[in-house]
C-alpha atoms as a PDB file:
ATOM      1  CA  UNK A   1       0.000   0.000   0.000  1.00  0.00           C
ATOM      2  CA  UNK A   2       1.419   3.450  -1.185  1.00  0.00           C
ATOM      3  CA  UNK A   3       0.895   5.927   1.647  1.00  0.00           C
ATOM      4  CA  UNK A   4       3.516   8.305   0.471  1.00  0.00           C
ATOM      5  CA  UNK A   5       1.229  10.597  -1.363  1.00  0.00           C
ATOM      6  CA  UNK A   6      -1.131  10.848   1.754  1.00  0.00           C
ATOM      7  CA  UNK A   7       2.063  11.784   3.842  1.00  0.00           C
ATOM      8  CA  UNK A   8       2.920  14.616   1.324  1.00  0.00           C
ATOM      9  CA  UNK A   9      -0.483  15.802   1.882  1.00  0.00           C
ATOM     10  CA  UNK A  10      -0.422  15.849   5.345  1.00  0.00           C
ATOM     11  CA  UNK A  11       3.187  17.800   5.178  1.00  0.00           C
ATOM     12  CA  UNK A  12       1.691  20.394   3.088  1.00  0.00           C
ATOM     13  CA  UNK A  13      -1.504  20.486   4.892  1.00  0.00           C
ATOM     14  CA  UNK A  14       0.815  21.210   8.328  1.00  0.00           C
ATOM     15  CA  UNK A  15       3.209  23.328   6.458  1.00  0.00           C
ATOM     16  CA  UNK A  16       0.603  25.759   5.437  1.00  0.00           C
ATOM     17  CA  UNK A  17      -1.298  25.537   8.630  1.00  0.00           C
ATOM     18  CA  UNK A  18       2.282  27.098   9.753  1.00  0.00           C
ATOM     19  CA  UNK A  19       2.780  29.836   7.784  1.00  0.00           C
ATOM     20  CA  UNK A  20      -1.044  30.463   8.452  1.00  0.00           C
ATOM     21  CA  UNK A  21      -0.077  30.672  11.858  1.00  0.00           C
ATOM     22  CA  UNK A  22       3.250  32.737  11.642  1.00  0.00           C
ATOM     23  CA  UNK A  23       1.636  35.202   9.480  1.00  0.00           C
ATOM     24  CA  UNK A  24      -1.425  35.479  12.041  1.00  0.00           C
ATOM     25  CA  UNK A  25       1.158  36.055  14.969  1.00  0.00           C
ATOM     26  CA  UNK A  26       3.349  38.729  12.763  1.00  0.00           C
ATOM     27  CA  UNK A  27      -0.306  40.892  12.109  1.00  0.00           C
ATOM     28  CA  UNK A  28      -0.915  40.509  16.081  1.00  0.00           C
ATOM     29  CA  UNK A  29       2.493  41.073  17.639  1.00  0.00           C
ATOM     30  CA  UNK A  30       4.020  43.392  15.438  1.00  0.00           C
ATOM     31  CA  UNK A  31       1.270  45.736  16.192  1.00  0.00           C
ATOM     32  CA  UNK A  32       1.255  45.672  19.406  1.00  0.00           C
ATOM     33  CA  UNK A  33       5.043  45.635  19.770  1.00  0.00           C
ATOM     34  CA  UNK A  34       4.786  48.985  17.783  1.00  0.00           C
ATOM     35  CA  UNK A  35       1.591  50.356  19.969  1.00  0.00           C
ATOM     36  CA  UNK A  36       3.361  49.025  23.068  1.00  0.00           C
ATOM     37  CA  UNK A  37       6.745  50.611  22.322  1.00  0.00           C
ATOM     38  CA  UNK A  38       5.174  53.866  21.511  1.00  0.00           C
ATOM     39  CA  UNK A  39       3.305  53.863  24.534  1.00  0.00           C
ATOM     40  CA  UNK A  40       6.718  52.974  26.355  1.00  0.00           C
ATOM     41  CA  UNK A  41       8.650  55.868  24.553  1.00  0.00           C
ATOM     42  CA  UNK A  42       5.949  58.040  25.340  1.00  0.00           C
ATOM     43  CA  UNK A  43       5.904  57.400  28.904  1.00  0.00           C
ATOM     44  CA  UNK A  44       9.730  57.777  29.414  1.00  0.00           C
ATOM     45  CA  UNK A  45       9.679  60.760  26.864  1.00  0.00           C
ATOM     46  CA  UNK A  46       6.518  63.075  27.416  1.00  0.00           C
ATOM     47  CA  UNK A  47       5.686  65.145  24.228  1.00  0.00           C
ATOM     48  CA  UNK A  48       5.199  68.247  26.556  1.00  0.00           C
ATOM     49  CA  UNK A  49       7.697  67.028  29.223  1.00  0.00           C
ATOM     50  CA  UNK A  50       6.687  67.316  32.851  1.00  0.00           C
ATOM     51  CA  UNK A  51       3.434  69.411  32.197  1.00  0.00           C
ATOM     52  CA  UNK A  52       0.314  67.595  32.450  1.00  0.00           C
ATOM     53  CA  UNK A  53      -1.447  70.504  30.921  1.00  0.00           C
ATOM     54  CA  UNK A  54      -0.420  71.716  27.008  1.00  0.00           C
ATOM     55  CA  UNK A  55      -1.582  74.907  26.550  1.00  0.00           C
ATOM     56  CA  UNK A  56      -1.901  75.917  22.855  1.00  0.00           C
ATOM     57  CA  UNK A  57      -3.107  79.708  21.246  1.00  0.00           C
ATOM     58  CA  UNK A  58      -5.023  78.384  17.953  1.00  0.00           C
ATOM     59  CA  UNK A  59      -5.175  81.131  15.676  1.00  0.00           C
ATOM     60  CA  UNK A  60      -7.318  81.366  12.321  1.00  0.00           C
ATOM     61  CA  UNK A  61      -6.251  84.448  10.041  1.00  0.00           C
ATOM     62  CA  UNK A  62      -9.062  85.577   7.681  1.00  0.00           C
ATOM     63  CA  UNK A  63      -7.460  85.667   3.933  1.00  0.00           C
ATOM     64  CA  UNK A  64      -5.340  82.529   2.749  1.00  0.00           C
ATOM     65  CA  UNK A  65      -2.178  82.043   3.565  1.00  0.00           C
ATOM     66  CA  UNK A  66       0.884  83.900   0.944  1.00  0.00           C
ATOM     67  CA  UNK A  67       3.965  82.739   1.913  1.00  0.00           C
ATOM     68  CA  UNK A  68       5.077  81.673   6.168  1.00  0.00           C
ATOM     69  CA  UNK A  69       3.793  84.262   8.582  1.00  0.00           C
ATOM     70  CA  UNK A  70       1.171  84.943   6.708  1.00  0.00           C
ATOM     71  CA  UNK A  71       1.334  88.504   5.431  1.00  0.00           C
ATOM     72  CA  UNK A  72      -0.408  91.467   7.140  1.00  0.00           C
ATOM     73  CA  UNK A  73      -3.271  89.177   8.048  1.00  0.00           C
ATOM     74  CA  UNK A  74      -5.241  89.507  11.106  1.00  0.00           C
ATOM     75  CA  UNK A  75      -6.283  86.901  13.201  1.00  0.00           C
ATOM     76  CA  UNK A  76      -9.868  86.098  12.696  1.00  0.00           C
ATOM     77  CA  UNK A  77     -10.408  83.120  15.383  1.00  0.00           C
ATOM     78  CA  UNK A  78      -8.312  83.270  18.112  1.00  0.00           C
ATOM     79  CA  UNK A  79      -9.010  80.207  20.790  1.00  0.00           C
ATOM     80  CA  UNK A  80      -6.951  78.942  23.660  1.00  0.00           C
ATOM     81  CA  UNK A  81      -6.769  75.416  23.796  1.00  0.00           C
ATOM     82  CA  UNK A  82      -5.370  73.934  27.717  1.00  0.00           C
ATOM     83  CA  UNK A  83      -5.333  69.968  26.768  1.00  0.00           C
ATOM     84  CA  UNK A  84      -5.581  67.245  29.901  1.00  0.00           C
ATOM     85  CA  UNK A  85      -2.950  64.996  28.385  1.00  0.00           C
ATOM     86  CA  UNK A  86      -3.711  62.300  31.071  1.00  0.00           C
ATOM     87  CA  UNK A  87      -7.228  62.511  31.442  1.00  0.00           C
ATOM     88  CA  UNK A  88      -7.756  62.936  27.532  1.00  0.00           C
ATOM     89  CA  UNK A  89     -10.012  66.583  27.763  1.00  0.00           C
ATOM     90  CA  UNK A  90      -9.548  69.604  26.831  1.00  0.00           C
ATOM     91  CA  UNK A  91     -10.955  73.211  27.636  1.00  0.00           C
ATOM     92  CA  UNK A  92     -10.988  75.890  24.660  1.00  0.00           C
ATOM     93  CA  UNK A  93     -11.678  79.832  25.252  1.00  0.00           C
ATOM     94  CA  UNK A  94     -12.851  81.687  22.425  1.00  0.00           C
ATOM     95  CA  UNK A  95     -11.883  85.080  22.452  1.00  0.00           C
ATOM     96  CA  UNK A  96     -13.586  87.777  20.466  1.00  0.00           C
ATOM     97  CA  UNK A  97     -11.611  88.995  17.308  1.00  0.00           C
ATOM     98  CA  UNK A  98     -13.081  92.493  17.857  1.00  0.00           C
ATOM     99  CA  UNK A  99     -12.050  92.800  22.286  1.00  0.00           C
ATOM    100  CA  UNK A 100     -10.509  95.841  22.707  1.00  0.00           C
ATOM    101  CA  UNK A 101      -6.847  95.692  24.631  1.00  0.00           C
ATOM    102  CA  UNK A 102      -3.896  97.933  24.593  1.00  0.00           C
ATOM    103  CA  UNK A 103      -1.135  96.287  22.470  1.00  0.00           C
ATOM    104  CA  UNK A 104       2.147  96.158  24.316  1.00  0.00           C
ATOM    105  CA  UNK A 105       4.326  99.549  23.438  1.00  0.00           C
ATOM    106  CA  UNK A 106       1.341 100.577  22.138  1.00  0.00           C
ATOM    107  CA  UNK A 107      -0.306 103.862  23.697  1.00  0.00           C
ATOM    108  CA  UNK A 108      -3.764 103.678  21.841  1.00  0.00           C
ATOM    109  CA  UNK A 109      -6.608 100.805  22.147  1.00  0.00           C
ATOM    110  CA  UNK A 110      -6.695  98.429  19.398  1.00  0.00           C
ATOM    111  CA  UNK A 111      -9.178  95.521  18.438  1.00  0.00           C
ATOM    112  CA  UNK A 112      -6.928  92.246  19.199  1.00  0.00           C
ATOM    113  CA  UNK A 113      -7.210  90.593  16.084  1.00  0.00           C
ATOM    114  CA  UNK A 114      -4.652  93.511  15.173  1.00  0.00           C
ATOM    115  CA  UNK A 115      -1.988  92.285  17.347  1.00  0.00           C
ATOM    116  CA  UNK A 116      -1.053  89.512  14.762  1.00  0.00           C
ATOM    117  CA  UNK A 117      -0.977  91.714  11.754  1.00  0.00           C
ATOM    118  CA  UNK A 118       1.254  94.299  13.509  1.00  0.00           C
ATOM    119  CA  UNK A 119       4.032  91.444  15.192  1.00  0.00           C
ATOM    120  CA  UNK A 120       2.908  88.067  14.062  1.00  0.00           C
ATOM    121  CA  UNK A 121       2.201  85.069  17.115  1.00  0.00           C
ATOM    122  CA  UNK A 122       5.044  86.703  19.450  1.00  0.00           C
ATOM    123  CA  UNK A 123       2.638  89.877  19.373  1.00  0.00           C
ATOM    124  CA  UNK A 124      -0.468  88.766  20.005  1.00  0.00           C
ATOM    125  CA  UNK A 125       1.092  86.140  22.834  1.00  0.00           C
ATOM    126  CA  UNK A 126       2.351  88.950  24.323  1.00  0.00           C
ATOM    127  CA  UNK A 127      -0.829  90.614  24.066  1.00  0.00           C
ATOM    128  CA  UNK A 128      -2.682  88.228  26.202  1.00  0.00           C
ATOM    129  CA  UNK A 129       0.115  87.561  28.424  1.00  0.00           C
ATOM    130  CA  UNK A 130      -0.393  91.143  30.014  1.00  0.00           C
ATOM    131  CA  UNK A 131      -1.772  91.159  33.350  1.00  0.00           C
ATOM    132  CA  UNK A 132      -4.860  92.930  32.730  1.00  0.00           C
ATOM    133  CA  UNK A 133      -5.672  91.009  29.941  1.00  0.00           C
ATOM    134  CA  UNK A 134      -4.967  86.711  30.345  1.00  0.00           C
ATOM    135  CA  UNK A 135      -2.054  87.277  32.713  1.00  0.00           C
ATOM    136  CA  UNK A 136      -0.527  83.760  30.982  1.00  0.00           C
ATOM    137  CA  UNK A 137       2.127  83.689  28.371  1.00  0.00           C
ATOM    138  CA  UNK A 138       0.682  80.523  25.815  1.00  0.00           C
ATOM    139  CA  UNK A 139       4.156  78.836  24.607  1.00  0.00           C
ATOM    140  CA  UNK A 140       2.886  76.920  21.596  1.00  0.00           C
ATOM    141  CA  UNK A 141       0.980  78.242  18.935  1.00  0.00           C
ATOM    142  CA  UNK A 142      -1.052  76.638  16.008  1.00  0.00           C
ATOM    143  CA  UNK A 143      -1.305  78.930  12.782  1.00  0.00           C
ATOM    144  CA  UNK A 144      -4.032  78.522  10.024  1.00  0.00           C
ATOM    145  CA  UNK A 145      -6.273  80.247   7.512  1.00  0.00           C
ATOM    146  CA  UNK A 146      -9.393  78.960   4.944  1.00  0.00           C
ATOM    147  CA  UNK A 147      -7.125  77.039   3.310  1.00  0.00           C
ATOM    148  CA  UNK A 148      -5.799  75.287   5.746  1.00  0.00           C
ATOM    149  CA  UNK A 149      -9.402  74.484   6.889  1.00  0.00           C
ATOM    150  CA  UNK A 150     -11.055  73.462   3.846  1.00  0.00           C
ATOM    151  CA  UNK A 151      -8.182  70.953   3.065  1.00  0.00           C
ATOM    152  CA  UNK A 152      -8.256  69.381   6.487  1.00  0.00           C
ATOM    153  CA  UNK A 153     -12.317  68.726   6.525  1.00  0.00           C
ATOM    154  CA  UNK A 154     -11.993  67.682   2.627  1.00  0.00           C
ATOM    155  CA  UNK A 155      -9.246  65.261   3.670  1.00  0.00           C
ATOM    156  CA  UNK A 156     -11.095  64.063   6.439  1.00  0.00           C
ATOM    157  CA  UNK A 157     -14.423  63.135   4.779  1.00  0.00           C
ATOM    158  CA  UNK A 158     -16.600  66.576   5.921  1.00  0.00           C
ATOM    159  CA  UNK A 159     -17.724  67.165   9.156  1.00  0.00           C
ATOM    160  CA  UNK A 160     -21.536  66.951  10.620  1.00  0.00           C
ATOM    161  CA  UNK A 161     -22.291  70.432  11.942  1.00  0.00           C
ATOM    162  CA  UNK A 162     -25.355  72.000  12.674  1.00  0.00           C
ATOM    163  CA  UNK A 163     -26.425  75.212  10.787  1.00  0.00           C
ATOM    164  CA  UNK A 164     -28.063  77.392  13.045  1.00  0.00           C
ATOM    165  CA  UNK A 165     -29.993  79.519  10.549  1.00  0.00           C
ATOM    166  CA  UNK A 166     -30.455  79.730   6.455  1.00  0.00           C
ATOM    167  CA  UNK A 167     -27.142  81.193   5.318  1.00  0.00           C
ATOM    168  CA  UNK A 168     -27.072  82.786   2.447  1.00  0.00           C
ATOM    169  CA  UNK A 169     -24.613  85.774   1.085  1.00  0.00           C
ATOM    170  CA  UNK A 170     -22.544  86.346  -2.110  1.00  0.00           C
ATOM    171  CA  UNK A 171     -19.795  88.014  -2.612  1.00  0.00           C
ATOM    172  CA  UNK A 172     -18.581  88.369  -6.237  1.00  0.00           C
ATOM    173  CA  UNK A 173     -15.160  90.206  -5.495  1.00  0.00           C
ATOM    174  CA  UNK A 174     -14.157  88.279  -2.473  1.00  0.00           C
ATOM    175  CA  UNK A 175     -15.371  85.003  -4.258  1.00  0.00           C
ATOM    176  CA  UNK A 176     -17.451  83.515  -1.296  1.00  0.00           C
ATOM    177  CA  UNK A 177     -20.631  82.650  -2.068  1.00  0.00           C
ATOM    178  CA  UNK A 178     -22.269  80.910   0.710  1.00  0.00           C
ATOM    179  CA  UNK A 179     -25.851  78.700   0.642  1.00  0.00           C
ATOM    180  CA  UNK A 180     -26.580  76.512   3.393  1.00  0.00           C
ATOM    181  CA  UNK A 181     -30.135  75.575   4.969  1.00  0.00           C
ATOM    182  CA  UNK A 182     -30.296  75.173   8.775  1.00  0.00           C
ATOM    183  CA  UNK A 183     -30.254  71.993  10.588  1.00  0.00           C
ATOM    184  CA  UNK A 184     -27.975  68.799  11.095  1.00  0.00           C
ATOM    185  CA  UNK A 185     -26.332  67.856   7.887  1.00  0.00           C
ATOM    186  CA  UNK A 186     -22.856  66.525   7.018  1.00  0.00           C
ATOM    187  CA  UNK A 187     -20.519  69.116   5.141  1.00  0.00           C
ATOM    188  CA  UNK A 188     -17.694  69.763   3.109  1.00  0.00           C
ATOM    189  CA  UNK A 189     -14.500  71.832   3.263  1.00  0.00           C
ATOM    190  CA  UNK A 190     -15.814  74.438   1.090  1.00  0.00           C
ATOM    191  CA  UNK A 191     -19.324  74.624   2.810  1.00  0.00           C
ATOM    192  CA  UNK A 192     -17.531  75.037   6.668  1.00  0.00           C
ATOM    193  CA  UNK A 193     -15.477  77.671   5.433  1.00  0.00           C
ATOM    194  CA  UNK A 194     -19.140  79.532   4.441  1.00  0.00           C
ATOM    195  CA  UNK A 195     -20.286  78.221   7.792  1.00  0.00           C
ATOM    196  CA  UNK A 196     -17.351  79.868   9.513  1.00  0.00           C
ATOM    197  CA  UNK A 197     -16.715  83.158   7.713  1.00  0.00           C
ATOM    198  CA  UNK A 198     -20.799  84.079   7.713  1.00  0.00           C
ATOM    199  CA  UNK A 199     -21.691  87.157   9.021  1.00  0.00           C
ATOM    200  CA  UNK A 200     -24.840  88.340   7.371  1.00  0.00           C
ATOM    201  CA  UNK A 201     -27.147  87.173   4.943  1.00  0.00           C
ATOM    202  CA  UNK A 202     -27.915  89.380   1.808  1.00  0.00           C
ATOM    203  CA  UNK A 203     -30.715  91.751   2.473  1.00  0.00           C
ATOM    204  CA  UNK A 204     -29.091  91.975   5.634  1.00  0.00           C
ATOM    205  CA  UNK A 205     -32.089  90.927   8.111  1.00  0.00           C
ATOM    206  CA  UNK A 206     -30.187  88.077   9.297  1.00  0.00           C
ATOM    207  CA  UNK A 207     -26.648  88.506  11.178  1.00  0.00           C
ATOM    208  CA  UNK A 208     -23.727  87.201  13.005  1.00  0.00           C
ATOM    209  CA  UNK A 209     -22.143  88.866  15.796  1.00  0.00           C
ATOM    210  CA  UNK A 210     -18.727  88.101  17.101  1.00  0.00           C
ATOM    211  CA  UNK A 211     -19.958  85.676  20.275  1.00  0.00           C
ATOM    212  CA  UNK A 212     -21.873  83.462  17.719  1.00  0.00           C
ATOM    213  CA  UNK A 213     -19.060  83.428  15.281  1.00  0.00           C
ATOM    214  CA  UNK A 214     -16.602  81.756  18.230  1.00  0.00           C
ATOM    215  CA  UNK A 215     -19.712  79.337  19.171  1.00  0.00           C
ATOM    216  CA  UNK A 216     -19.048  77.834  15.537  1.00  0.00           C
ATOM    217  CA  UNK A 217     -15.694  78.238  15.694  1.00  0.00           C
ATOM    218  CA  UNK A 218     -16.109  75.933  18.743  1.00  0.00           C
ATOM    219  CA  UNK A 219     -18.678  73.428  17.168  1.00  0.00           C
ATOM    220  CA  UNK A 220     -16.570  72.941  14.187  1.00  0.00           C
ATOM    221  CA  UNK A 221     -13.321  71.626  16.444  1.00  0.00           C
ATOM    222  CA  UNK A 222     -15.626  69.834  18.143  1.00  0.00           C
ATOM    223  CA  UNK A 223     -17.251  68.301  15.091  1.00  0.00           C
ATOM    224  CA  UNK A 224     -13.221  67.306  13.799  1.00  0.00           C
ATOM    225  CA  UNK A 225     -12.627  65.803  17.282  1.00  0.00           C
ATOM    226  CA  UNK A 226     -15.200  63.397  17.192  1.00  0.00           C
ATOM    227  CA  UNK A 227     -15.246  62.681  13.245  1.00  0.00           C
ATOM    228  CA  UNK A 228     -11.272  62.162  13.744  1.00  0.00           C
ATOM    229  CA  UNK A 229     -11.856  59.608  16.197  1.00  0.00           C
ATOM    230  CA  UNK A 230     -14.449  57.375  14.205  1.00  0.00           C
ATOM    231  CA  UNK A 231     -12.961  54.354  12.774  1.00  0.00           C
ATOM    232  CA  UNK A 232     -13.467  56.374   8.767  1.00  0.00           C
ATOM    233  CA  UNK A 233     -12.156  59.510  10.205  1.00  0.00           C
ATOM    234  CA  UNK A 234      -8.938  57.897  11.195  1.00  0.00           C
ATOM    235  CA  UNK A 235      -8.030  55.888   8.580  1.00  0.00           C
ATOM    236  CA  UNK A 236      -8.173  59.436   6.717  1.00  0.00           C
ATOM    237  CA  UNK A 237      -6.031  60.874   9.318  1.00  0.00           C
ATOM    238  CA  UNK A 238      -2.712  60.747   7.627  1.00  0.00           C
ATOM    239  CA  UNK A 239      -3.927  62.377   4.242  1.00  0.00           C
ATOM    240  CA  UNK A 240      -5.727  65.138   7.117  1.00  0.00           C
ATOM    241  CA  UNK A 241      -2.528  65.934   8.115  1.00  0.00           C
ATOM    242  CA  UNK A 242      -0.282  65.923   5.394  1.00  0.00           C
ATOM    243  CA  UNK A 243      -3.073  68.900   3.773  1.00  0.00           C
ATOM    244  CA  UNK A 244      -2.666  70.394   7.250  1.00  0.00           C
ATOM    245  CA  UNK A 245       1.045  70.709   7.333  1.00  0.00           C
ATOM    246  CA  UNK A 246       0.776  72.266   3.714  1.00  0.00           C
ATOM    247  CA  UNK A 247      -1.354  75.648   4.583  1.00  0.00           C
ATOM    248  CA  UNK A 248      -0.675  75.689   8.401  1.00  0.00           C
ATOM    249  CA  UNK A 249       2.621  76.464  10.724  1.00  0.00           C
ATOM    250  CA  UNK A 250       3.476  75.827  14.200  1.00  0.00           C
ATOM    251  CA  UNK A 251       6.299  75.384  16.538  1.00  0.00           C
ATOM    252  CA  UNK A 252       4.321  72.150  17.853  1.00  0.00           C
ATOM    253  CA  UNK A 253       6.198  68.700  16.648  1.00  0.00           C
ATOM    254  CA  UNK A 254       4.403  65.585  14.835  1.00  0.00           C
ATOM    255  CA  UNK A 255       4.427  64.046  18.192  1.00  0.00           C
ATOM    256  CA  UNK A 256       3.287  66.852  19.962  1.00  0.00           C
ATOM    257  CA  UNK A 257       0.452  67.301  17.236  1.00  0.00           C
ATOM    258  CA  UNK A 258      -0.508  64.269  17.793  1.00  0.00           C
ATOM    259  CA  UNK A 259      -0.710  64.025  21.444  1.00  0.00           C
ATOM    260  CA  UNK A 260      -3.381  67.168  21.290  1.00  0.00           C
ATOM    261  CA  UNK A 261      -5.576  65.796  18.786  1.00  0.00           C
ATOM    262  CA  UNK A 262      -6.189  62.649  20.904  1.00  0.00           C
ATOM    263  CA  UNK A 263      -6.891  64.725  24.536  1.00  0.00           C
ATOM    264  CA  UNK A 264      -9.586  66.242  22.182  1.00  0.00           C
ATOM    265  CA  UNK A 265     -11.204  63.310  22.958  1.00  0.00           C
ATOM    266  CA  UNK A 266     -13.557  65.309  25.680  1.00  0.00           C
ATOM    267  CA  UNK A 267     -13.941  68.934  24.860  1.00  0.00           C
ATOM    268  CA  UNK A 268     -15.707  71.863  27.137  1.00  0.00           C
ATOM    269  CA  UNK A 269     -16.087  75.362  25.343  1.00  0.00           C
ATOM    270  CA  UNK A 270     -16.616  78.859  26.466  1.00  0.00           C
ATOM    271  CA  UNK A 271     -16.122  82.390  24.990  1.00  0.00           C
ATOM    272  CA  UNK A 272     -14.681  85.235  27.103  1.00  0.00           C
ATOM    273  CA  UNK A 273     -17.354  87.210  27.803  1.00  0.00           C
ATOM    274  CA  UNK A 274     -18.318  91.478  27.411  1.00  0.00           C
ATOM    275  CA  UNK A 275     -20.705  93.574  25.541  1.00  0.00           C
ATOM    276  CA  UNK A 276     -20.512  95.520  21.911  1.00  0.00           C
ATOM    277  CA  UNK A 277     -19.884  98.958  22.368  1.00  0.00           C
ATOM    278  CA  UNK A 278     -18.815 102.221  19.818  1.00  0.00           C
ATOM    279  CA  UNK A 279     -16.500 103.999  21.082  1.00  0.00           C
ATOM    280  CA  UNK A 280     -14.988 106.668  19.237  1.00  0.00           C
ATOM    281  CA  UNK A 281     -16.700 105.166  16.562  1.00  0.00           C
ATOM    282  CA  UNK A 282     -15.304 102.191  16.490  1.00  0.00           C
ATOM    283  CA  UNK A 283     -16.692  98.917  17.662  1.00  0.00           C
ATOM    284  CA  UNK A 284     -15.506  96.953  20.356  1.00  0.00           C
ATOM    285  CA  UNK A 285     -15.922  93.713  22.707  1.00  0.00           C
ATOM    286  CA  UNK A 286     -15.384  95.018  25.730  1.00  0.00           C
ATOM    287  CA  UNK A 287     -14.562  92.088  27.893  1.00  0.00           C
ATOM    288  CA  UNK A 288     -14.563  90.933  31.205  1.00  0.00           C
ATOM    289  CA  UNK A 289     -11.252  90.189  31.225  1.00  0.00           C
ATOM    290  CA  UNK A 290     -11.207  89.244  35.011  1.00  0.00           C
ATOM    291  CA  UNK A 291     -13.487  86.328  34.788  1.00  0.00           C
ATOM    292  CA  UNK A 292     -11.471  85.039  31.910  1.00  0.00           C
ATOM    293  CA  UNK A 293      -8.691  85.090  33.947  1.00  0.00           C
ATOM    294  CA  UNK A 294     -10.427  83.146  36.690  1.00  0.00           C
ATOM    295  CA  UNK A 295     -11.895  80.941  34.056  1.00  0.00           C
ATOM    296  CA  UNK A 296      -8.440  80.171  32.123  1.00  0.00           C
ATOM    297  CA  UNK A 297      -6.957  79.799  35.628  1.00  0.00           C
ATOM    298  CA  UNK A 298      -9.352  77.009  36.530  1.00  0.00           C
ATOM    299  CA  UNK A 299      -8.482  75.053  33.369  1.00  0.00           C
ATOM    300  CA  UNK A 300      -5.506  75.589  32.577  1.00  0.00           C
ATOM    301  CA  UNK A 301      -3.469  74.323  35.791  1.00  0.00           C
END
């Protein structure tokens, strides 16, 4: 009786069953050798070193980006981000792109979305590090403009933000036309930048003011957060930030980067507060810069 053939079988049978298995163990373990050792690295080499708290000035300027720095530009979104890097949270402060503050060596009043168009980030850092103002020096900065944000949300797959109100306004010189109905709906980059930039529909019965501007400014990091954290939304992640490391500039590194997008896990949102006043016909937020301070205070230790 020839059995040989049946023994070849069984060889093969075995010897695939064994690279089955090696190949299964080499998709496990390599993994998690590479997850594990990050984590390990990470622990013994903190992206922020010994603080538990990374706090990080987000600024949006409001024409696109020509060349690092970014021009004369002001700063049309200015938030400050304190991330939990531990408990995976993070508080952001809006502040109002019209509050009036006195610019440092500076004798007159100035809006602060000026700061950055007359010394760049160092400016407007200083700016809210004096006393009367944030009392708190932010040491890393994030940089962006429309640009920036319509290739990130593109990149990403859109983002599902609410529209508050029919949005409608066209502007043929400025090339922004924006059309958007109210209500839940899932959009793209071009549409957010609408959503953001949206101040007043065009007969001019409908408005923005500067509080609800930050509140989307809010909802739309919010809305990145959580779409950057679905199982779609991540897999798009490294195409997000290679388009964000085109039109954006920070002194932040990959790591770093990366270690704030995750604490955004959680977020909590507020605007620093005040009322709309002319004076010297010019209008103004004039905040209440002393609960900010409390407020930042709170979250930012």
């Amino acid at each position: 009786m020839n059995i040989q053939p049946k023994m070849e079988k069984r060889t093969r049978r075995r010897s695939c069953l064994g690279c089955l298995g090696w190949l299964l163990l080499v998709l496990v373990l390599v993994p998690a050798a590479v997850v594990g050792g990050g984590w390990l690295w990470l622990r013994w080499h903190p992206p922020f070193g010994a603080r538990s708290t990374a706090k990080v000035l987000l600024v949006g300027l409001d024409e696109p980006t020509r060349g690092v720095g970014g021009g004369q530009r002001r700063s049309d979104t200015i938030i400050l981000c304190a991330a939990k890097l531990k408990a995976n949270t993070a508080a952001l402060l809006s502040v109002p792109r019209d509050a009036r503050v006195r610019l440092p060596r500076h004798r007159a009043y100035a809006k602060i979305n000026a700061a950055y168009s007359e010394g760049h980030i160092n400016l407007l850092q200083q700016t809210l590090a004096q006393p009367n103002v944030l009392n708190d020096r932010i040491p890393y900065y994030l940089v962006l403009d429309s640009e920036t944000t319509q290739a990130v949300v593109d990149a990403i797959g859109g983002v599902e933000l609410t529209v508050p109100v029919a949005m409608n306004y066209d502007d043929n010189w400025g090339h922004l036309h924006i059309h958007l109905h109210p209500g839940k709906q899932r959009l793209n980059g071009e549409q957010v930048v609408g959503y953001l930039r949206w101040r007043k529909n065009n007969h001019g019965k409908v408005f923005s003011d500067d509080f609800h501007r930050t509140e989307r400014q809010r909802a739309l990091l919010t809305a990145l957060a959580a779409q950057a954290h679905t199982l779609d939304g991540a897999k798009r992640l490294p195409a997000a930030y290679a388009a964000f490391r085109r039109h954006s500039w920070t002194n932040m590194t990959p790591v770093q980067l990366a270690a704030l997008g995750w604490s955004m896990r959680q977020l909590h949102s507020e605007t620093v507060t005040g009322e709309t006043c002319t004076i010297d016909r010019v209008s103004y937020v004039v905040c209440d810069w002393a609960r900010a301070r409390r407020s930042w205070q709170t979250v930012s230790r």
